[in-house]
Protein backbone atom coordinates (compact mmCIF):
# COMPACT_ATOMS: atom_id res chain seq x y z
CA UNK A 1 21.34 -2.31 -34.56
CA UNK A 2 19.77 0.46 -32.82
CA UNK A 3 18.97 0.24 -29.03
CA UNK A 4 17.38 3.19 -28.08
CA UNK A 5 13.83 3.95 -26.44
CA UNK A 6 11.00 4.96 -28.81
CA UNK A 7 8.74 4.87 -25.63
CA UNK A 8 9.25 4.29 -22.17
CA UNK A 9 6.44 4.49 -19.41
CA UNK A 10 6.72 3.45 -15.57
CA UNK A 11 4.37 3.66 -13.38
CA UNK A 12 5.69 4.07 -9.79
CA UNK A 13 2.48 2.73 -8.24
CA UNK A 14 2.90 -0.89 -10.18
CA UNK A 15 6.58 -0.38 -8.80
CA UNK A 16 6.37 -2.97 -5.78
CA UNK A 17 9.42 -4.87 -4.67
CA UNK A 18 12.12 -3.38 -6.95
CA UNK A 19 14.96 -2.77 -5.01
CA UNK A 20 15.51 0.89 -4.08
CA UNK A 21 18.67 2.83 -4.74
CA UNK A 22 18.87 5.85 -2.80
CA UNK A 23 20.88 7.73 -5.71
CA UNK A 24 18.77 7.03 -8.66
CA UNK A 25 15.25 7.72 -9.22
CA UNK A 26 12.35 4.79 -10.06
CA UNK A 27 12.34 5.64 -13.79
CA UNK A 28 16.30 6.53 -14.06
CA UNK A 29 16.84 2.58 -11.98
CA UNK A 30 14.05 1.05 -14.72
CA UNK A 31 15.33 2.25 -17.59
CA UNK A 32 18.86 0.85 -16.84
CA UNK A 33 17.05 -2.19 -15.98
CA UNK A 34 15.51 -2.88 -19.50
CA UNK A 35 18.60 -1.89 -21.19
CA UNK A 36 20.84 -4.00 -19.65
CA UNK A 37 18.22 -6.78 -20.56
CA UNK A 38 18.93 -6.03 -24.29
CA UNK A 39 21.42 -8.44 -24.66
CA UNK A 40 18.92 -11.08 -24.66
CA UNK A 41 17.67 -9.91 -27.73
CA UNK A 42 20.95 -9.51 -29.38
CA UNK A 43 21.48 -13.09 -28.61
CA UNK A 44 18.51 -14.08 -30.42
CA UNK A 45 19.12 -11.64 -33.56
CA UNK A 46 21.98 -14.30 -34.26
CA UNK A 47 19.60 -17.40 -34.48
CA UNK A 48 16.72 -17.04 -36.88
CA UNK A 49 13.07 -17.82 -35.45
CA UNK A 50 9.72 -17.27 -36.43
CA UNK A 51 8.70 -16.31 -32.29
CA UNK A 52 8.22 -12.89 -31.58
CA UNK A 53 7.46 -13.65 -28.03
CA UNK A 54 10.42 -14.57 -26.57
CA UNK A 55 9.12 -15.46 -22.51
CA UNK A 56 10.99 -14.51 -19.19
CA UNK A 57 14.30 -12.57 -20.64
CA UNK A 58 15.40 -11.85 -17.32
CA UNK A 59 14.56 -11.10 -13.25
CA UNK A 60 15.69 -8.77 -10.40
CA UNK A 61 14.02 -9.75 -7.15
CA UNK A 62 10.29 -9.76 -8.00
CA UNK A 63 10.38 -7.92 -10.73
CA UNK A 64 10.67 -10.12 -14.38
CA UNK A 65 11.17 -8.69 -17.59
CA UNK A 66 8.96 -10.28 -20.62
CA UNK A 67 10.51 -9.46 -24.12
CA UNK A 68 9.09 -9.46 -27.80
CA UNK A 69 10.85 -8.91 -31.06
CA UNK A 70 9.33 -7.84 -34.45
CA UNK A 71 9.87 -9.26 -38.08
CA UNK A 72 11.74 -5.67 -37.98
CA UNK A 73 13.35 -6.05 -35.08
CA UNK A 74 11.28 -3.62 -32.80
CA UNK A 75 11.75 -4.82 -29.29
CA UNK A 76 9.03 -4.99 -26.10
CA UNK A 77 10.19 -5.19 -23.18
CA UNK A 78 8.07 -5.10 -20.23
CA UNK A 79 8.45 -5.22 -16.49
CA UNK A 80 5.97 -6.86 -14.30
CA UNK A 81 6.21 -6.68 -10.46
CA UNK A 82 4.65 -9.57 -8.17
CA UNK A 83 5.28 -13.14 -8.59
CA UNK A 84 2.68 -14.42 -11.14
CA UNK A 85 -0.78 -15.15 -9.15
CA UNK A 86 -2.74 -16.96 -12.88
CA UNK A 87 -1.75 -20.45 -14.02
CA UNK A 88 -2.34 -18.83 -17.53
CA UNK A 89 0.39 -16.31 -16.82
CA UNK A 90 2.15 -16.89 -19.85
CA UNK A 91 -0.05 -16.78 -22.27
CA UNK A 92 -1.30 -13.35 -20.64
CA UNK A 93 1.92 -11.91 -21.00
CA UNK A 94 2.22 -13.10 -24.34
CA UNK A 95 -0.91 -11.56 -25.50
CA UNK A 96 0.12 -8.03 -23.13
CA UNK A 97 3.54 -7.47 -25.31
CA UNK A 98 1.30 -8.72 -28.66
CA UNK A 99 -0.72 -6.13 -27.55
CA UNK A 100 1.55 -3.38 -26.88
CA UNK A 101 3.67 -4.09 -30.20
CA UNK A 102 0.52 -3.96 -32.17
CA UNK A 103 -0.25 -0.39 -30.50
CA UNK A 104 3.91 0.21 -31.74
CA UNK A 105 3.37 -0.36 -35.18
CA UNK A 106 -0.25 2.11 -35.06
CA UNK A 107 1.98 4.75 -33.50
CA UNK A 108 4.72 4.06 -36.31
CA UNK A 109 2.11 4.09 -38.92
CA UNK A 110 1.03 7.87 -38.24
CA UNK A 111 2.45 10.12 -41.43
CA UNK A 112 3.57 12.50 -38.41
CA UNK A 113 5.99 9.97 -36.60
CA UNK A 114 9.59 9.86 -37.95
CA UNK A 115 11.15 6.52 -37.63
CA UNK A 116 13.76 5.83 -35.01
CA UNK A 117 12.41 8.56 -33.14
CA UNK A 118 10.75 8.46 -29.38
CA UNK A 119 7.11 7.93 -29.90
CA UNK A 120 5.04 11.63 -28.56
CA UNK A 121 1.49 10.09 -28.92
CA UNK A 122 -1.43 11.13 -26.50
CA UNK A 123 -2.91 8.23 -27.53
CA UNK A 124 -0.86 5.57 -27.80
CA UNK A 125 0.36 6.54 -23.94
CA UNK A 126 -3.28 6.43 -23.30
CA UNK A 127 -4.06 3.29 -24.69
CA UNK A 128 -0.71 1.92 -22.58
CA UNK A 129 -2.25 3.56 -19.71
CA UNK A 130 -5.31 1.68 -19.82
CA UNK A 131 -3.26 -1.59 -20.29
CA UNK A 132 -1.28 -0.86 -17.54
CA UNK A 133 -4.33 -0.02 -15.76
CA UNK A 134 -6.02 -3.71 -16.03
CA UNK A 135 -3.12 -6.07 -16.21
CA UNK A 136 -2.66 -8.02 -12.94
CA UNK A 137 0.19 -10.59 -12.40
């Protein structure tokens, strides 16, 4: 099984209360972040399930990761900073990576896009943006 970004987006503003390492850049410390969290998902490859959404895979101070996994094995992972402010905060988040995974397959769907490789899509990174843009914890 592959693990390897097709996209990855931070955005250092929504960065809050992720602890700072002086020798590693925002993006260089979140990317490690999520892909140390893909173990999660290589535990659940070895049960079989019908849920894609698979909740709170793992936290580091206030930030939590969320993951989802595809029929074909596409993950989501996302990073939210902020302890969760909505009593419906779990089906948000839910509906966020449903969101973002639906936006996946669009972006895999374009005859330009060769599979396993990162996604280079003005607008799918828009569409993220605007996501990113209006999600609150």
């Amino acid at each position: 099984m592959q693990n390897h970004p097709l996209a990855i987006l931070v955005y250092k503003n929504r960065l809050s209360g992720l602890p700072r390492s002086a020798d590693r850049e925002p993006e260089l410390q979140m990317h490690e972040i999520v892909y140390n969290s893909l173990d999660v998902f290589d535990d659940v490859d070895a049960r079989p399930s019908s849920e894609s959404y698979l909740g709170k895979i793992a936290g580091l101070g206030v930030v939590s990761l969320y993951g989802w996994i595809s029929s074909t094995r596409v993950k989501v992972v996302v990073a939210l900073s902020g302890s969760p402010t909505m009593e419906n905060h779990n089906s948000r988040v839910k509906a966020l990576l449903s969101k973002i995974h639906r936006l996946s397959v669009a972006a895999m769907l374009n005859c330009f896009q060769t599979i396993d490789a990162p996604f280079h899509s003005s607008t799918l990174e828009s569409k993220l943006n605007d996501i990113a843009s209006t999600f609150r914890t």
